[in-house]
Protein backbone atom coordinates (compact mmCIF):
# COMPACT_ATOMS: atom_id res chain seq x y z
CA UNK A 1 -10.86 17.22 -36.19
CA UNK A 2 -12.22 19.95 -33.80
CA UNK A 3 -15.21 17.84 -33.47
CA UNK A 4 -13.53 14.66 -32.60
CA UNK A 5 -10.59 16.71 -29.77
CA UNK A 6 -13.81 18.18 -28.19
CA UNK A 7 -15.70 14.98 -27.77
CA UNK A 8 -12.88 13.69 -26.36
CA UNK A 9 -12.32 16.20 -24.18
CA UNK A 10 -16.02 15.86 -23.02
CA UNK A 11 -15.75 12.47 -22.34
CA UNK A 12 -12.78 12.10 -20.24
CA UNK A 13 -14.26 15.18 -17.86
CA UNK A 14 -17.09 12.41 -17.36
CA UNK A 15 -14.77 10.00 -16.27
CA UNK A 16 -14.55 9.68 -12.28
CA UNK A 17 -11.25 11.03 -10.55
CA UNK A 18 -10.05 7.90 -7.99
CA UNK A 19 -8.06 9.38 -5.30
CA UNK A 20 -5.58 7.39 -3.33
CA UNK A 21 -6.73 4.12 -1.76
CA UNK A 22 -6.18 4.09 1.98
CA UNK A 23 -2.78 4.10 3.32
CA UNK A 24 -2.12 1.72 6.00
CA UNK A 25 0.46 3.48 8.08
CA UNK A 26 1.04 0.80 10.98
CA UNK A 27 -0.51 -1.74 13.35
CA UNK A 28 -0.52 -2.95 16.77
CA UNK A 29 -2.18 -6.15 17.98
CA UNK A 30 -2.82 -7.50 21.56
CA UNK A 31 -3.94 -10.13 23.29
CA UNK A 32 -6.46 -9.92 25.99
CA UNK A 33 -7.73 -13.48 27.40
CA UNK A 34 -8.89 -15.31 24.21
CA UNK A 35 -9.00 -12.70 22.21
CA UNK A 36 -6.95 -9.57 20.21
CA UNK A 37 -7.17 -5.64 20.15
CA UNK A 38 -6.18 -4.43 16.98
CA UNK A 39 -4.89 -0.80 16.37
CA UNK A 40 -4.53 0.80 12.91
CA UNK A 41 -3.23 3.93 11.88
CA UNK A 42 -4.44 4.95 8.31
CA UNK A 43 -4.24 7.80 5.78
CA UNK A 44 -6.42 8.69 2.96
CA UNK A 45 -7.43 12.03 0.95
CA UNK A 46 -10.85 12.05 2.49
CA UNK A 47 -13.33 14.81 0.74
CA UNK A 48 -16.11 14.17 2.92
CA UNK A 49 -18.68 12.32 3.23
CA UNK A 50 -18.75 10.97 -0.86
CA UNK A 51 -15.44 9.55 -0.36
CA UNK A 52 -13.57 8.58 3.06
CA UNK A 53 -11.67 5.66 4.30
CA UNK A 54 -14.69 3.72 5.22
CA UNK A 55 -13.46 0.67 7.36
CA UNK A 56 -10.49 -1.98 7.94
CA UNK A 57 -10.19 -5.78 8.26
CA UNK A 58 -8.29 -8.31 10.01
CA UNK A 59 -7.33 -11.08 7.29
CA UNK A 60 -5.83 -14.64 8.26
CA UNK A 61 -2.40 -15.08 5.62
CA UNK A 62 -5.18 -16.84 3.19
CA UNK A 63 -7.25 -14.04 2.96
CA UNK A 64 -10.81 -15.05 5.12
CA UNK A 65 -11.82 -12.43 7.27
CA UNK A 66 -11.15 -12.44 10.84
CA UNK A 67 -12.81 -8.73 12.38
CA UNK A 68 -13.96 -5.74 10.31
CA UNK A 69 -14.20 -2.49 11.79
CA UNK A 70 -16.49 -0.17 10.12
CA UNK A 71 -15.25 3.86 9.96
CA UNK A 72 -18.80 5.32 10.31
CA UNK A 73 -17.55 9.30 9.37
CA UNK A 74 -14.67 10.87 7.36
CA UNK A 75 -11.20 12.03 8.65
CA UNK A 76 -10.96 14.91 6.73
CA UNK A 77 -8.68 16.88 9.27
CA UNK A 78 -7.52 14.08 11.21
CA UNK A 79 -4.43 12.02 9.08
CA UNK A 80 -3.28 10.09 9.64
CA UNK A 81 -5.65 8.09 12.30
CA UNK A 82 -5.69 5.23 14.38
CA UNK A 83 -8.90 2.78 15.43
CA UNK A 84 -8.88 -0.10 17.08
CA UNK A 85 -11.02 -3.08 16.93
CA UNK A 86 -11.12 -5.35 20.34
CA UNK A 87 -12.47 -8.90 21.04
CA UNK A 88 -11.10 -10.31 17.25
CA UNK A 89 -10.80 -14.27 17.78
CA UNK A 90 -7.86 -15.82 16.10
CA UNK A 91 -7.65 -19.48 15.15
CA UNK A 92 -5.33 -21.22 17.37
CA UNK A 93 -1.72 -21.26 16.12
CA UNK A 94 -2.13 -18.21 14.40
CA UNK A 95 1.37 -16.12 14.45
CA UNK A 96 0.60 -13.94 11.45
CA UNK A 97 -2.53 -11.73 10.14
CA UNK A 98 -2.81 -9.53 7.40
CA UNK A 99 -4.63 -5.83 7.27
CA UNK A 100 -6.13 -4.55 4.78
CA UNK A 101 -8.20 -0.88 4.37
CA UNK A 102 -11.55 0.35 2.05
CA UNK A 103 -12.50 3.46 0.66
CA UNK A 104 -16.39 4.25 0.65
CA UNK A 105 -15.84 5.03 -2.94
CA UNK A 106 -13.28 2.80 -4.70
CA UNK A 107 -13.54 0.02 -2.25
CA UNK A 108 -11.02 -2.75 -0.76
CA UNK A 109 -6.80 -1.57 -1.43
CA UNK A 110 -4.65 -3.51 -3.16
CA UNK A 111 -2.84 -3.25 0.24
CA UNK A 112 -2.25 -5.70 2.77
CA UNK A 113 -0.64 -4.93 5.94
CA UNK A 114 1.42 -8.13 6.86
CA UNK A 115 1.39 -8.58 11.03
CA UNK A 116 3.27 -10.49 12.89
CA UNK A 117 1.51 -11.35 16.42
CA UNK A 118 3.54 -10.84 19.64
């Protein structure tokens, strides 16, 4: 029995501890000519440089990608924070996108950020 607890024990300190996925706090979009500024404001329990928020995307409401912007460093001491992403090019008739945010570590969140366009 002692053998079996302390194999157990050993194999779930192996296991890797999955923080939070990133928090998408709130967005902004604007229109500029033919194209859109996006602005999101995100949270995440970034440790450094092993696991950070790592980037955001712009969705359409079926899911293809629209603009990604990459987060090249972590925000350790800066949460939440805001990015923005400018020249995005939206299909015409488009009144709704969707945001959603990755972690470096456990990739895209279950998230999406509905938008509605003003």
């Amino acid at each position: 029995m002692k053998h079996l607890l302390l194999t157990c024990a050993l194999s779930t300190a192996a296991l890797p501890a999955l923080a939070d996925e990133p928090v998408i706090e709130n967005a902004t979009a604007r229109q500029s000519g033919g194209s859109w500024t996006f602005s999101v404001t995100l949270s995440h329990p970034d440790t450094g440089w092993e696991h950070y928020a790592d980037g955001w995307r712009v969705l359409d409401m079926d899911g293809n990608e629209l603009g990604l912007r990459v987060l090249a460093h972590p925000h350790e001491h800066e949460q939440p924070f805001t990015r923005s992403l400018g020249g995005v090019r939206l299909p015409e008739g488009t009144t709704q996108v969707q945001i959603q945010a990755r972690c470096l570590t456990d990739g895209w969140g279950q998230q999406r950020y509905p938008l509605k366009l003003p």
